[in-house]
PDB file of N, CA and C in Angstrom:
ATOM      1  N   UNK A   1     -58.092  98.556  -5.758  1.00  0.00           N
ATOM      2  CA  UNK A   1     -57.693  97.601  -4.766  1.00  0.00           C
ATOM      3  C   UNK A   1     -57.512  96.216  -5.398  1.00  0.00           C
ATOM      4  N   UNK A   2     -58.651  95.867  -6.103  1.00  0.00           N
ATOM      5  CA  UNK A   2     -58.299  94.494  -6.701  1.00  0.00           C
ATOM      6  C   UNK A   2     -56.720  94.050  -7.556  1.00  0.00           C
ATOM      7  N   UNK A   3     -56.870  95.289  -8.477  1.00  0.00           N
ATOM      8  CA  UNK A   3     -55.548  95.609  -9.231  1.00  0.00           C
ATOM      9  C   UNK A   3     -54.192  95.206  -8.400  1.00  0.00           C
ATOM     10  N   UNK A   4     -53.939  95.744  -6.778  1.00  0.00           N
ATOM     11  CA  UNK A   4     -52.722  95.723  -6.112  1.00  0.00           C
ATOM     12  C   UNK A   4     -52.958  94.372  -5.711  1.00  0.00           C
ATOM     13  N   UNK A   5     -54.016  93.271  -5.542  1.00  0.00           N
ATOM     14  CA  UNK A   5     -54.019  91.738  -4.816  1.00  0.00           C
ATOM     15  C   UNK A   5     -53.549  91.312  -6.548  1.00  0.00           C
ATOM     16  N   UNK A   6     -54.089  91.195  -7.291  1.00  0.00           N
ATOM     17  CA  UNK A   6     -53.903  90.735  -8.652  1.00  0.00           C
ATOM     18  C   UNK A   6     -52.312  90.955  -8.844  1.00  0.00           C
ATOM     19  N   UNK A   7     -51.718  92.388  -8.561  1.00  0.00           N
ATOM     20  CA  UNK A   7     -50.603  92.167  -8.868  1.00  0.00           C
ATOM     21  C   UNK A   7     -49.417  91.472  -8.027  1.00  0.00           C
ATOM     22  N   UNK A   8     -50.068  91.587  -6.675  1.00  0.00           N
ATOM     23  CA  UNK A   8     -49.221  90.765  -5.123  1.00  0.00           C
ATOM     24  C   UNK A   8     -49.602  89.445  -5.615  1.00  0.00           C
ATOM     25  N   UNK A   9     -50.546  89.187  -6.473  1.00  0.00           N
ATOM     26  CA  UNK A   9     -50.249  87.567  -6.582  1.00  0.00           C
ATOM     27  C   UNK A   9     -49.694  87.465  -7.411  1.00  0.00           C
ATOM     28  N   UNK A  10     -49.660  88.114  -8.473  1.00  0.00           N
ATOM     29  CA  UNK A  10     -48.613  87.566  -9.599  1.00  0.00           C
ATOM     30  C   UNK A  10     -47.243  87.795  -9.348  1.00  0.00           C
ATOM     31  N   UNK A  11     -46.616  88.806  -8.024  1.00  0.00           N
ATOM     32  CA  UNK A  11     -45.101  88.690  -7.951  1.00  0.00           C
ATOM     33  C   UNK A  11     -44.933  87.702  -6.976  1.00  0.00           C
ATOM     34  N   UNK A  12     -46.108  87.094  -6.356  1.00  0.00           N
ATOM     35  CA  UNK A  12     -45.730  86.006  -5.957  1.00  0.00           C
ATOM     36  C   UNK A  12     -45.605  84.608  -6.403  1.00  0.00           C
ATOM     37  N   UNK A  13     -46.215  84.602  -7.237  1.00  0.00           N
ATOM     38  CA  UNK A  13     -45.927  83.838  -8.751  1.00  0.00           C
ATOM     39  C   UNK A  13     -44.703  83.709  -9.040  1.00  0.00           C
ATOM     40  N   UNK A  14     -43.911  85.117  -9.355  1.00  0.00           N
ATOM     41  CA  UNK A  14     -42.729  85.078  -9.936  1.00  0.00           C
ATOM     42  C   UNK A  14     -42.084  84.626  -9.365  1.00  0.00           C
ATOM     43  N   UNK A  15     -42.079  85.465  -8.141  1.00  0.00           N
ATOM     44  CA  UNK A  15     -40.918  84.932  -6.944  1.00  0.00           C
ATOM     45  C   UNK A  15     -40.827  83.417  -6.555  1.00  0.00           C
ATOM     46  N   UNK A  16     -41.667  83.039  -7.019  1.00  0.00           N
ATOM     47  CA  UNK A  16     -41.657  81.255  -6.398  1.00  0.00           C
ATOM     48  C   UNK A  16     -41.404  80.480  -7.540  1.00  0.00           C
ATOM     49  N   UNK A  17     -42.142  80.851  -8.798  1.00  0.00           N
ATOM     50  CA  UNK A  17     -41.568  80.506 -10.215  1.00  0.00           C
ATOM     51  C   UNK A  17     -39.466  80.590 -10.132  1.00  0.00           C
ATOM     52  N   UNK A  18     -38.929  81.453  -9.880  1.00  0.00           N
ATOM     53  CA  UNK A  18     -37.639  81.594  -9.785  1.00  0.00           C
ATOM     54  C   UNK A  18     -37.021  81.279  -8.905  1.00  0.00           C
ATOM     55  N   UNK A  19     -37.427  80.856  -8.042  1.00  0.00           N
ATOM     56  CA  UNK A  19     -36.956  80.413  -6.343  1.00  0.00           C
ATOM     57  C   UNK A  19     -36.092  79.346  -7.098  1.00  0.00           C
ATOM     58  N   UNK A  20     -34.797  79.476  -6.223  1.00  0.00           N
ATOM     59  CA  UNK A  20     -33.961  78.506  -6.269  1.00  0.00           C
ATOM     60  C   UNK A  20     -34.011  76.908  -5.630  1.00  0.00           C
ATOM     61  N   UNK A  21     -33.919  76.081  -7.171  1.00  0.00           N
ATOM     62  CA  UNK A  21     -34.362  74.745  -6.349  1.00  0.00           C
ATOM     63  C   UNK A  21     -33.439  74.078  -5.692  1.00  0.00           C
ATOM     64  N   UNK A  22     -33.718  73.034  -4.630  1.00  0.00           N
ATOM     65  CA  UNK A  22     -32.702  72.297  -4.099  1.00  0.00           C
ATOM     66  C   UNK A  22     -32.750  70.790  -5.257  1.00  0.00           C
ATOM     67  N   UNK A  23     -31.261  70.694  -5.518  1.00  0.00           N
ATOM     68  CA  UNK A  23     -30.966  69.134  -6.231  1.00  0.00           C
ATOM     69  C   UNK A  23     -29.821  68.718  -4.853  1.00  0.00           C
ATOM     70  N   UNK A  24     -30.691  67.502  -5.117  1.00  0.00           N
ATOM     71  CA  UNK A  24     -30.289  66.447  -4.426  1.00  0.00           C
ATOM     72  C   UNK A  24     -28.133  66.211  -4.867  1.00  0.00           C
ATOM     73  N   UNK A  25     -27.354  66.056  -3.937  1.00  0.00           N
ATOM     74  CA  UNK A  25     -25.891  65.997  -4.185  1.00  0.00           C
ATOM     75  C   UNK A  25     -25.721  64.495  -4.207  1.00  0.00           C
ATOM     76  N   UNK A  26     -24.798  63.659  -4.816  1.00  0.00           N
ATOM     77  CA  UNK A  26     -24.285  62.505  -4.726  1.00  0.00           C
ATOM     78  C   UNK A  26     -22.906  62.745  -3.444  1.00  0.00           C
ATOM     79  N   UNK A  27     -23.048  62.190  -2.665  1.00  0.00           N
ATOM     80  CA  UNK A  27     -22.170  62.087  -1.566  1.00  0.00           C
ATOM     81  C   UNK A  27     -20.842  61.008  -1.462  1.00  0.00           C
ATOM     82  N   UNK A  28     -21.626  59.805  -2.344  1.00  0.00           N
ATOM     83  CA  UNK A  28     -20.407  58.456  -2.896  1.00  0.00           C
ATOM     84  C   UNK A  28     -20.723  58.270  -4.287  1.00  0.00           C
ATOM     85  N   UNK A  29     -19.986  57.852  -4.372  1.00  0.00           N
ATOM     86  CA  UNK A  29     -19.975  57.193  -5.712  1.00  0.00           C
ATOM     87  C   UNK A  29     -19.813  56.065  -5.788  1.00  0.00           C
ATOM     88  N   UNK A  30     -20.797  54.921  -6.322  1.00  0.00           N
ATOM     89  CA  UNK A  30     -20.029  53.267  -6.245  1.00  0.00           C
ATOM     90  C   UNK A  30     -19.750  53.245  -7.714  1.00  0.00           C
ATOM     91  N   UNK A  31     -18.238  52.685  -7.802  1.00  0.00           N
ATOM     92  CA  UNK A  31     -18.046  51.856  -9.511  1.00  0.00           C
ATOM     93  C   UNK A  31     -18.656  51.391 -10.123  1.00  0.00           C
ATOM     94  N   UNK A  32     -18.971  51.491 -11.234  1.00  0.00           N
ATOM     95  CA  UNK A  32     -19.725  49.836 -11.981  1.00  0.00           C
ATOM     96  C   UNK A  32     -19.166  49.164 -12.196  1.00  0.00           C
ATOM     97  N   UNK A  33     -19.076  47.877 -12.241  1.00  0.00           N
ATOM     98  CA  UNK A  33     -18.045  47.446 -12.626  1.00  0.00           C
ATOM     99  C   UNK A  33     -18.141  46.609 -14.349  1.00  0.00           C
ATOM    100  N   UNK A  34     -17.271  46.268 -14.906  1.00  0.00           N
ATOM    101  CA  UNK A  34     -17.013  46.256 -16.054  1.00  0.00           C
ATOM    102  C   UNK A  34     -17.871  45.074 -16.746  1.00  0.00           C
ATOM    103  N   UNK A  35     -18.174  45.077 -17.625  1.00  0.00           N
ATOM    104  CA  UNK A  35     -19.159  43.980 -17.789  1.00  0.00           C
ATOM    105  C   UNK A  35     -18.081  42.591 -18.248  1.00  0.00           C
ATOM    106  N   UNK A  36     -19.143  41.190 -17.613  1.00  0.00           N
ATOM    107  CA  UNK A  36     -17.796  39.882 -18.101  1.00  0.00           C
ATOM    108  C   UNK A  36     -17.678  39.656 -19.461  1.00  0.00           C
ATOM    109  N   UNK A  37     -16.506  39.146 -19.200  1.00  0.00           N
ATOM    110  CA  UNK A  37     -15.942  38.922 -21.090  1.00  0.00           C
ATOM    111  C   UNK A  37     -16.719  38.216 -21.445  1.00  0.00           C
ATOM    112  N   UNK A  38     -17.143  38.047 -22.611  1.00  0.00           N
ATOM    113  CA  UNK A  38     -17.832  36.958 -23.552  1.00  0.00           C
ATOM    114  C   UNK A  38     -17.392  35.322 -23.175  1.00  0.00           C
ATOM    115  N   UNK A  39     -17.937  34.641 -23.073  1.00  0.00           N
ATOM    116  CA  UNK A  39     -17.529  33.397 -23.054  1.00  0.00           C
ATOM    117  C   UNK A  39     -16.490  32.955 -24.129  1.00  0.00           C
ATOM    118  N   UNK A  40     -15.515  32.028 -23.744  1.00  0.00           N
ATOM    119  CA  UNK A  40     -14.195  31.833 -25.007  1.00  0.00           C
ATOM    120  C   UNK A  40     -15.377  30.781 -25.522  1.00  0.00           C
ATOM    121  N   UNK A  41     -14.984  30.511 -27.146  1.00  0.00           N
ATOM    122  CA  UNK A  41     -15.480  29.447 -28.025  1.00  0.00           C
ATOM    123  C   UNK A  41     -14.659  28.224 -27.626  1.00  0.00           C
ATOM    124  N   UNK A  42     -15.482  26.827 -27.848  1.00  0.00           N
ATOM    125  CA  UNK A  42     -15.015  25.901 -27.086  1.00  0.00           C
ATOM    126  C   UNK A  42     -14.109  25.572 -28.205  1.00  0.00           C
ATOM    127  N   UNK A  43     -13.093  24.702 -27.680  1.00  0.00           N
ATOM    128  CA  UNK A  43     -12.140  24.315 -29.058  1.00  0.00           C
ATOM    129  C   UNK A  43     -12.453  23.060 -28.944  1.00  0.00           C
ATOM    130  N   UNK A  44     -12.465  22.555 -30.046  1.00  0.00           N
ATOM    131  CA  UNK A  44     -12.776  20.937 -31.042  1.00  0.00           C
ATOM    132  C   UNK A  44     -11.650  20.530 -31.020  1.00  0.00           C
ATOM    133  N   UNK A  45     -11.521  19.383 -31.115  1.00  0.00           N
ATOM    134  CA  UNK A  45     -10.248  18.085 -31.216  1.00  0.00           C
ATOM    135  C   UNK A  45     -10.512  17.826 -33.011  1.00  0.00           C
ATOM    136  N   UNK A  46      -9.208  18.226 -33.107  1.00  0.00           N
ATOM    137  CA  UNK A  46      -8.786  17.997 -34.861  1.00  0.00           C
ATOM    138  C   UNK A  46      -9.712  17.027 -35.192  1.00  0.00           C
ATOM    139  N   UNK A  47      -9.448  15.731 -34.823  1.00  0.00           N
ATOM    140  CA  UNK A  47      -9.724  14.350 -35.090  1.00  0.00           C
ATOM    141  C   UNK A  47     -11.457  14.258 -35.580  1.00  0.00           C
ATOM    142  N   UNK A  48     -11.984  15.206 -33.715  1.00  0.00           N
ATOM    143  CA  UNK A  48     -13.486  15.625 -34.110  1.00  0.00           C
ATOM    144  C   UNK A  48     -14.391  15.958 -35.741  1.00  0.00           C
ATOM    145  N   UNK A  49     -13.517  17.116 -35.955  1.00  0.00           N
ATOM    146  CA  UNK A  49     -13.785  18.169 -36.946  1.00  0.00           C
ATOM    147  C   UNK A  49     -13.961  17.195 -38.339  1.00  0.00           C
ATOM    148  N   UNK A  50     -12.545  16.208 -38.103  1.00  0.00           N
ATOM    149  CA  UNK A  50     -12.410  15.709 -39.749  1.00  0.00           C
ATOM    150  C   UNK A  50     -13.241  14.537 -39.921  1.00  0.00           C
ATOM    151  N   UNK A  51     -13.511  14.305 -38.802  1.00  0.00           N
ATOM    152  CA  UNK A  51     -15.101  13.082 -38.673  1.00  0.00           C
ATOM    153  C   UNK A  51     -16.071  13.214 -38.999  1.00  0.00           C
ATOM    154  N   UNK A  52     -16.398  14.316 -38.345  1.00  0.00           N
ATOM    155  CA  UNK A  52     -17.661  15.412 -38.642  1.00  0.00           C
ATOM    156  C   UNK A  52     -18.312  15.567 -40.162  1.00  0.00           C
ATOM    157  N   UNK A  53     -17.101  16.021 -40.838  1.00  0.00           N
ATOM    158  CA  UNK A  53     -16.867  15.953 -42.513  1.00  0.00           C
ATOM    159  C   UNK A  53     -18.375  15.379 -42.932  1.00  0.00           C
ATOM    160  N   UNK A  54     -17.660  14.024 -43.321  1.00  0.00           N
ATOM    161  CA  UNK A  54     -18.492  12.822 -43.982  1.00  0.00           C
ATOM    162  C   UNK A  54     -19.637  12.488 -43.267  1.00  0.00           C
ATOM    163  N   UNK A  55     -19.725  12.731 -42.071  1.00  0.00           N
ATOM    164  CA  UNK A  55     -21.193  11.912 -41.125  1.00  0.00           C
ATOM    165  C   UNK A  55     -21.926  13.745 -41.846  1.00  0.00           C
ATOM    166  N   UNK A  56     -21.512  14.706 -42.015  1.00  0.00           N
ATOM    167  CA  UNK A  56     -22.773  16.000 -42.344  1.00  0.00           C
ATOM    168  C   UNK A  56     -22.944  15.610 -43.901  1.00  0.00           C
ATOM    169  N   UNK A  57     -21.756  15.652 -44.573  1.00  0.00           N
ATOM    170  CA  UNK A  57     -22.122  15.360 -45.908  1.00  0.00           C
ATOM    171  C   UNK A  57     -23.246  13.970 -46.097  1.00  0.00           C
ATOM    172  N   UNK A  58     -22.994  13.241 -44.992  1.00  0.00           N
ATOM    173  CA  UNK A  58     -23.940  12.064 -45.709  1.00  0.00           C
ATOM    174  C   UNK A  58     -25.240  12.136 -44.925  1.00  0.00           C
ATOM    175  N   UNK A  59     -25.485  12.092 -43.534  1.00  0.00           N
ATOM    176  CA  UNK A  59     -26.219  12.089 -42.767  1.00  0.00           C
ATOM    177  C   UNK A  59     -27.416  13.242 -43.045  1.00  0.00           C
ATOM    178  N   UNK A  60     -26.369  14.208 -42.937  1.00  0.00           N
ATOM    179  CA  UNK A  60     -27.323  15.457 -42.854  1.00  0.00           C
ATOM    180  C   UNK A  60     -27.723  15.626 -44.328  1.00  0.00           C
ATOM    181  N   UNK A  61     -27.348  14.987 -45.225  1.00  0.00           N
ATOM    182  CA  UNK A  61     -28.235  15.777 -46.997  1.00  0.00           C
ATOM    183  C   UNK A  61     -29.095  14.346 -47.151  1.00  0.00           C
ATOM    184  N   UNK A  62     -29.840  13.605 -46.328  1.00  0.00           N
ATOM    185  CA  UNK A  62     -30.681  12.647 -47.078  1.00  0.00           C
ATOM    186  C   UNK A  62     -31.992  13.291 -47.300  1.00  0.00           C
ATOM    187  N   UNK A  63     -32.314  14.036 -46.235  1.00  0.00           N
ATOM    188  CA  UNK A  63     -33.643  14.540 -46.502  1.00  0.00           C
ATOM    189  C   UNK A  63     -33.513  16.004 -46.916  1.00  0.00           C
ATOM    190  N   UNK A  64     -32.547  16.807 -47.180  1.00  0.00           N
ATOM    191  CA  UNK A  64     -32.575  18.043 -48.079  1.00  0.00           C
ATOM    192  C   UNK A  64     -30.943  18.301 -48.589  1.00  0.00           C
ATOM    193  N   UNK A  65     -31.168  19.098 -49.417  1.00  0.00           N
ATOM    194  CA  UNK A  65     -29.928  19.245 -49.649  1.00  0.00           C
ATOM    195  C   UNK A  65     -28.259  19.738 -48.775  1.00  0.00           C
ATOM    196  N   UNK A  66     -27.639  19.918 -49.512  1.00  0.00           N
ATOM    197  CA  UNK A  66     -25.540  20.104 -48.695  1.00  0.00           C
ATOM    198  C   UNK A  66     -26.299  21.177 -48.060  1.00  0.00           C
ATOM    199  N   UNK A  67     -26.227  22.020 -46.739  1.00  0.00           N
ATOM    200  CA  UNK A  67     -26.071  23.191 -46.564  1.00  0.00           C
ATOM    201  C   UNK A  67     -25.000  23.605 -46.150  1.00  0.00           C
ATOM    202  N   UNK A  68     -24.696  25.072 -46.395  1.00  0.00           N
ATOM    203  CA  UNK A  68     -23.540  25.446 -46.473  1.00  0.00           C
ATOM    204  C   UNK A  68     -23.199  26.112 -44.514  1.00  0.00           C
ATOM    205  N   UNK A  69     -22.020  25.584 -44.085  1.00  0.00           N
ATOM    206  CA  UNK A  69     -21.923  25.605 -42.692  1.00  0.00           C
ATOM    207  C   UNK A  69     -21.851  26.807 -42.389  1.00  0.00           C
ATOM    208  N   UNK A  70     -21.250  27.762 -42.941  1.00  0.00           N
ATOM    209  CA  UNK A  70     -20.709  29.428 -43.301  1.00  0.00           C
ATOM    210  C   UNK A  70     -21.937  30.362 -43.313  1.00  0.00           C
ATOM    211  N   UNK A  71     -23.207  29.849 -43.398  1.00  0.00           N
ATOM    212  CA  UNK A  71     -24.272  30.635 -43.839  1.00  0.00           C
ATOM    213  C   UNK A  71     -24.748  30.546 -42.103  1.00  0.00           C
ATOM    214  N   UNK A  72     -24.774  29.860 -41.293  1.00  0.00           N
ATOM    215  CA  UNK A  72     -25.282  30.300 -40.570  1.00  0.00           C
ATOM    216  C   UNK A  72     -24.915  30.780 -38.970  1.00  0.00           C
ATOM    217  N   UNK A  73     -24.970  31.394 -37.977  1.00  0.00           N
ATOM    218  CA  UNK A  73     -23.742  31.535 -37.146  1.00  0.00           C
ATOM    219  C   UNK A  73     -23.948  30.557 -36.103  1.00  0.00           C
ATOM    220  N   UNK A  74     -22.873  30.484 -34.943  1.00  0.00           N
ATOM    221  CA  UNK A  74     -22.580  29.365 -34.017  1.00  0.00           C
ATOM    222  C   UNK A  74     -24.131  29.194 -33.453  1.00  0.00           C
ATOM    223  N   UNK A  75     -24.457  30.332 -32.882  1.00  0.00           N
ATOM    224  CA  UNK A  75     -25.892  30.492 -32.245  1.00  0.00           C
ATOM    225  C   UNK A  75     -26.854  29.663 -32.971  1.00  0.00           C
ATOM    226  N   UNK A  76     -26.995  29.846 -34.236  1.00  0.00           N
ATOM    227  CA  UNK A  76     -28.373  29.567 -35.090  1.00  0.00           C
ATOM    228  C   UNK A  76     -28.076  28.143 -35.322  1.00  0.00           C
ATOM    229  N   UNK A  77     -26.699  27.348 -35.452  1.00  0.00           N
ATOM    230  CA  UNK A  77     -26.035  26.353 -35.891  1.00  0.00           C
ATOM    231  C   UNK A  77     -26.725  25.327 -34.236  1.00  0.00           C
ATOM    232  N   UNK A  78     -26.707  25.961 -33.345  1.00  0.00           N
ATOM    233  CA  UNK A  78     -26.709  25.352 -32.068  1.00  0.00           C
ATOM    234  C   UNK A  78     -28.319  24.788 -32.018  1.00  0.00           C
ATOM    235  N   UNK A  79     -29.246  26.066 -32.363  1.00  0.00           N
ATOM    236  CA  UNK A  79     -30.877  25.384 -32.561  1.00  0.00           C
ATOM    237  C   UNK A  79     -30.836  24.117 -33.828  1.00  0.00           C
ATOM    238  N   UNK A  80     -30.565  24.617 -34.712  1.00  0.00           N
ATOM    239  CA  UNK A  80     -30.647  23.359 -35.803  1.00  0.00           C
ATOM    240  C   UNK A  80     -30.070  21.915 -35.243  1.00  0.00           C
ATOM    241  N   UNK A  81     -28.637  22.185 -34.800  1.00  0.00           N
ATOM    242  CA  UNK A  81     -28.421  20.490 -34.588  1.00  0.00           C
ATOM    243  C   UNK A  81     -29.141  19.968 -33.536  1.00  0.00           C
ATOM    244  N   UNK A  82     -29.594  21.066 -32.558  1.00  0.00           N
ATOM    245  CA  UNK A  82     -30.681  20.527 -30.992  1.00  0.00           C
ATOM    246  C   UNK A  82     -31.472  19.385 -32.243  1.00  0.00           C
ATOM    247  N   UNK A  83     -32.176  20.014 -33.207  1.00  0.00           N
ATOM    248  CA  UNK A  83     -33.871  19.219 -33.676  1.00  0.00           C
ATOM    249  C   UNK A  83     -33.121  18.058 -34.673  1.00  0.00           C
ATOM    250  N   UNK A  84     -32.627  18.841 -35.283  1.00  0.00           N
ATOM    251  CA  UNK A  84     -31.651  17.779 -36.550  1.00  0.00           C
ATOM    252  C   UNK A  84     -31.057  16.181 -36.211  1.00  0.00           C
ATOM    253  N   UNK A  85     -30.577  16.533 -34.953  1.00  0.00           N
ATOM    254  CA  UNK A  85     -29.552  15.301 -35.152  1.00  0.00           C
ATOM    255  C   UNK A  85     -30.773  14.463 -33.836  1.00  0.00           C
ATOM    256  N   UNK A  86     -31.285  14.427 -33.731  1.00  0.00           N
ATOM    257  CA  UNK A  86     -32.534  13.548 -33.603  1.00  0.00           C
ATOM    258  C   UNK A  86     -33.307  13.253 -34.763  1.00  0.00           C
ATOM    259  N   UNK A  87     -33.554  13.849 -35.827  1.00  0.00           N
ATOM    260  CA  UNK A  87     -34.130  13.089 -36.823  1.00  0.00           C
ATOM    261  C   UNK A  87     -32.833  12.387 -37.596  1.00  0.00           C
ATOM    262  N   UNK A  88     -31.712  13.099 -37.585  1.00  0.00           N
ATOM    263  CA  UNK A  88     -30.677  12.265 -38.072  1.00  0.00           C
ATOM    264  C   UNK A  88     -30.458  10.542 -37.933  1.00  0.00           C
ATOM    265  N   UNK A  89     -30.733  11.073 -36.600  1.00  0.00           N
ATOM    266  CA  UNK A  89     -30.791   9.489 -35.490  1.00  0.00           C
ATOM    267  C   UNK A  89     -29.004   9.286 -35.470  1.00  0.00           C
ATOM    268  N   UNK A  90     -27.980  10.454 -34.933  1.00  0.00           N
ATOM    269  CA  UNK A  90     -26.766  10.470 -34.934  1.00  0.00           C
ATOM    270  C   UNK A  90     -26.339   9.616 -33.015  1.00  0.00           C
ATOM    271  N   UNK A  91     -25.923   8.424 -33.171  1.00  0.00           N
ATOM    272  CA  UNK A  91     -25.467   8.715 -31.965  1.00  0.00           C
ATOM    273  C   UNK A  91     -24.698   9.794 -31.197  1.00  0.00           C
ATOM    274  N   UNK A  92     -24.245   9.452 -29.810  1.00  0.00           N
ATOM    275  CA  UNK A  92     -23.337  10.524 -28.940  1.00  0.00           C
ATOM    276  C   UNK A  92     -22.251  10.814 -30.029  1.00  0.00           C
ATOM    277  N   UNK A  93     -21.549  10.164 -30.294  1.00  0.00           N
ATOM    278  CA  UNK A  93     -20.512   9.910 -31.149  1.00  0.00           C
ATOM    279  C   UNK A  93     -20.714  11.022 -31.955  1.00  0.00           C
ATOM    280  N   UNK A  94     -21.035  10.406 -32.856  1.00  0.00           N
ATOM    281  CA  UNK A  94     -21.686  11.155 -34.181  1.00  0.00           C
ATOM    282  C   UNK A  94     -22.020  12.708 -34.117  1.00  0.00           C
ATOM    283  N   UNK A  95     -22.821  12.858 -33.083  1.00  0.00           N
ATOM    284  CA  UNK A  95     -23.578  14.260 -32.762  1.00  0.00           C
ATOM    285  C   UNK A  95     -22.367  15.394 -32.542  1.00  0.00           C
ATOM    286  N   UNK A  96     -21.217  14.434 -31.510  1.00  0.00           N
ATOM    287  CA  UNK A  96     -19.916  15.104 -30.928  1.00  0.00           C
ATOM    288  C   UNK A  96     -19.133  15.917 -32.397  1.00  0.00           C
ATOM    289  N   UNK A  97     -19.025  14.713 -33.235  1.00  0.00           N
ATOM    290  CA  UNK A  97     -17.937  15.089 -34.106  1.00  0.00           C
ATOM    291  C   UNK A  97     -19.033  15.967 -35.542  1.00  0.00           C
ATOM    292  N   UNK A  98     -20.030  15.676 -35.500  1.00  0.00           N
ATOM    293  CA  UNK A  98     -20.903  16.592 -36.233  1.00  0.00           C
ATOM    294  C   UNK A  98     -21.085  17.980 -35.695  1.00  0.00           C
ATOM    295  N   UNK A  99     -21.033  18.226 -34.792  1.00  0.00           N
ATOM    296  CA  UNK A  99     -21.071  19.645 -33.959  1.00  0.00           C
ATOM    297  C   UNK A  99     -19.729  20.483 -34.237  1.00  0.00           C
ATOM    298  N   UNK A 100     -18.911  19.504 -33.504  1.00  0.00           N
ATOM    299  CA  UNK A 100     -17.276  20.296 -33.595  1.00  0.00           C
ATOM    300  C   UNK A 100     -17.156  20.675 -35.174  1.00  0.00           C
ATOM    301  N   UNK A 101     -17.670  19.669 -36.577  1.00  0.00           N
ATOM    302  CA  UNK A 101     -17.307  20.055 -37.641  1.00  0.00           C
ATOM    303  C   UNK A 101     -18.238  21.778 -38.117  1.00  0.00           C
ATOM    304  N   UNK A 102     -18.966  21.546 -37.919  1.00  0.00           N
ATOM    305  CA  UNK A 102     -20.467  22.367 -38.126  1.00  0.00           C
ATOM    306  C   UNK A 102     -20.149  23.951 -37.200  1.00  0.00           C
ATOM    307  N   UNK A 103     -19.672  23.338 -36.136  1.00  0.00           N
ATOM    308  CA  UNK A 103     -18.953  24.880 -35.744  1.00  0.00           C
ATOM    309  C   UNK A 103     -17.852  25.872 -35.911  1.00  0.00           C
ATOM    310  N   UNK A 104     -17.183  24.572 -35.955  1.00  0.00           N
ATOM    311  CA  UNK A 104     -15.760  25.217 -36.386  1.00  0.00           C
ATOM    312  C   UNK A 104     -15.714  26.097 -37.758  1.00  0.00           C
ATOM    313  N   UNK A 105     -17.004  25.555 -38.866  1.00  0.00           N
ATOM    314  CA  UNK A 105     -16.746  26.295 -40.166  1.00  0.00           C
ATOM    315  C   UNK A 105     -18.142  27.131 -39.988  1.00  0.00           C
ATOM    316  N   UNK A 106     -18.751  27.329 -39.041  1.00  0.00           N
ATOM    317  CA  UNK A 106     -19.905  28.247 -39.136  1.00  0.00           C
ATOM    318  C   UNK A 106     -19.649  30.245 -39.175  1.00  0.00           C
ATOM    319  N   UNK A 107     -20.279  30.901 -39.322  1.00  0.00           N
ATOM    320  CA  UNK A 107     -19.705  32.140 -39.526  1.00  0.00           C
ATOM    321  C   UNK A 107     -19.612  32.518 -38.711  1.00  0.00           C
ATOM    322  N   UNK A 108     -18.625  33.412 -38.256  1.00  0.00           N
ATOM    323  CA  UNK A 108     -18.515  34.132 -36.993  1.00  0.00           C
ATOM    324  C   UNK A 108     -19.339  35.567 -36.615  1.00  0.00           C
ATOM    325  N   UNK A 109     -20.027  35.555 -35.394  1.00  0.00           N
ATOM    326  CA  UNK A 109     -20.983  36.403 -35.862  1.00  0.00           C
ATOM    327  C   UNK A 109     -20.067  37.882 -35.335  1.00  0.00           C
TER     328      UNK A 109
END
């Protein structure tokens, strides 16, 4: 007797082990929609850029040496002049046409 409950439970085991499951159906579908373009890079005024020049070459190498604008990208270029051009002590001016130069030749990442 035990034998026939032992085995009525184990085909009931099976039978429920194999039972067909219900999955859930998608009924709509919403789009995703496309992710936004990158922001465009701002464009510099010629005039900016060639100003820029001489105020980095002179300004920016008193307390360390030339660095090279190419070595670092727009992003990393953006923290440095935040701290820099306060110890520079660059006016508005200055800061404007030091930026536009400093970006325009920085690497593209």
């Amino acid at each position: 007797m035990k034998k026939i409950i032992v085995l009525c439970i184990i085909f009931s085991i099976v039978v429920a082990a194999c039972h067909k499951k219900a999955v859930p159906t998608v009924t709509t579908r919403t789009e995703i929609p496309p992710p936004p373009p990158p922001p465009a890079a701002p464009v510099y005024a010629e005039a900016d850029i060639e100003a820029g020049k001489p105020i980095f070459e002179t300004k920016c190498t008193k307390c360390h040496g030339k660095k090279d604008t190419g070595a670092y990208t727009t992003t990393r270029w953006e923290g440095i002049l935040r701290s820099m051009v306060v110890k520079a002590k660059l006016n508005e001016e200055e800061t404007r046409q030091v930026t536009a130069y400093v970006m325009t030749n920085a690497k593209k990442s």
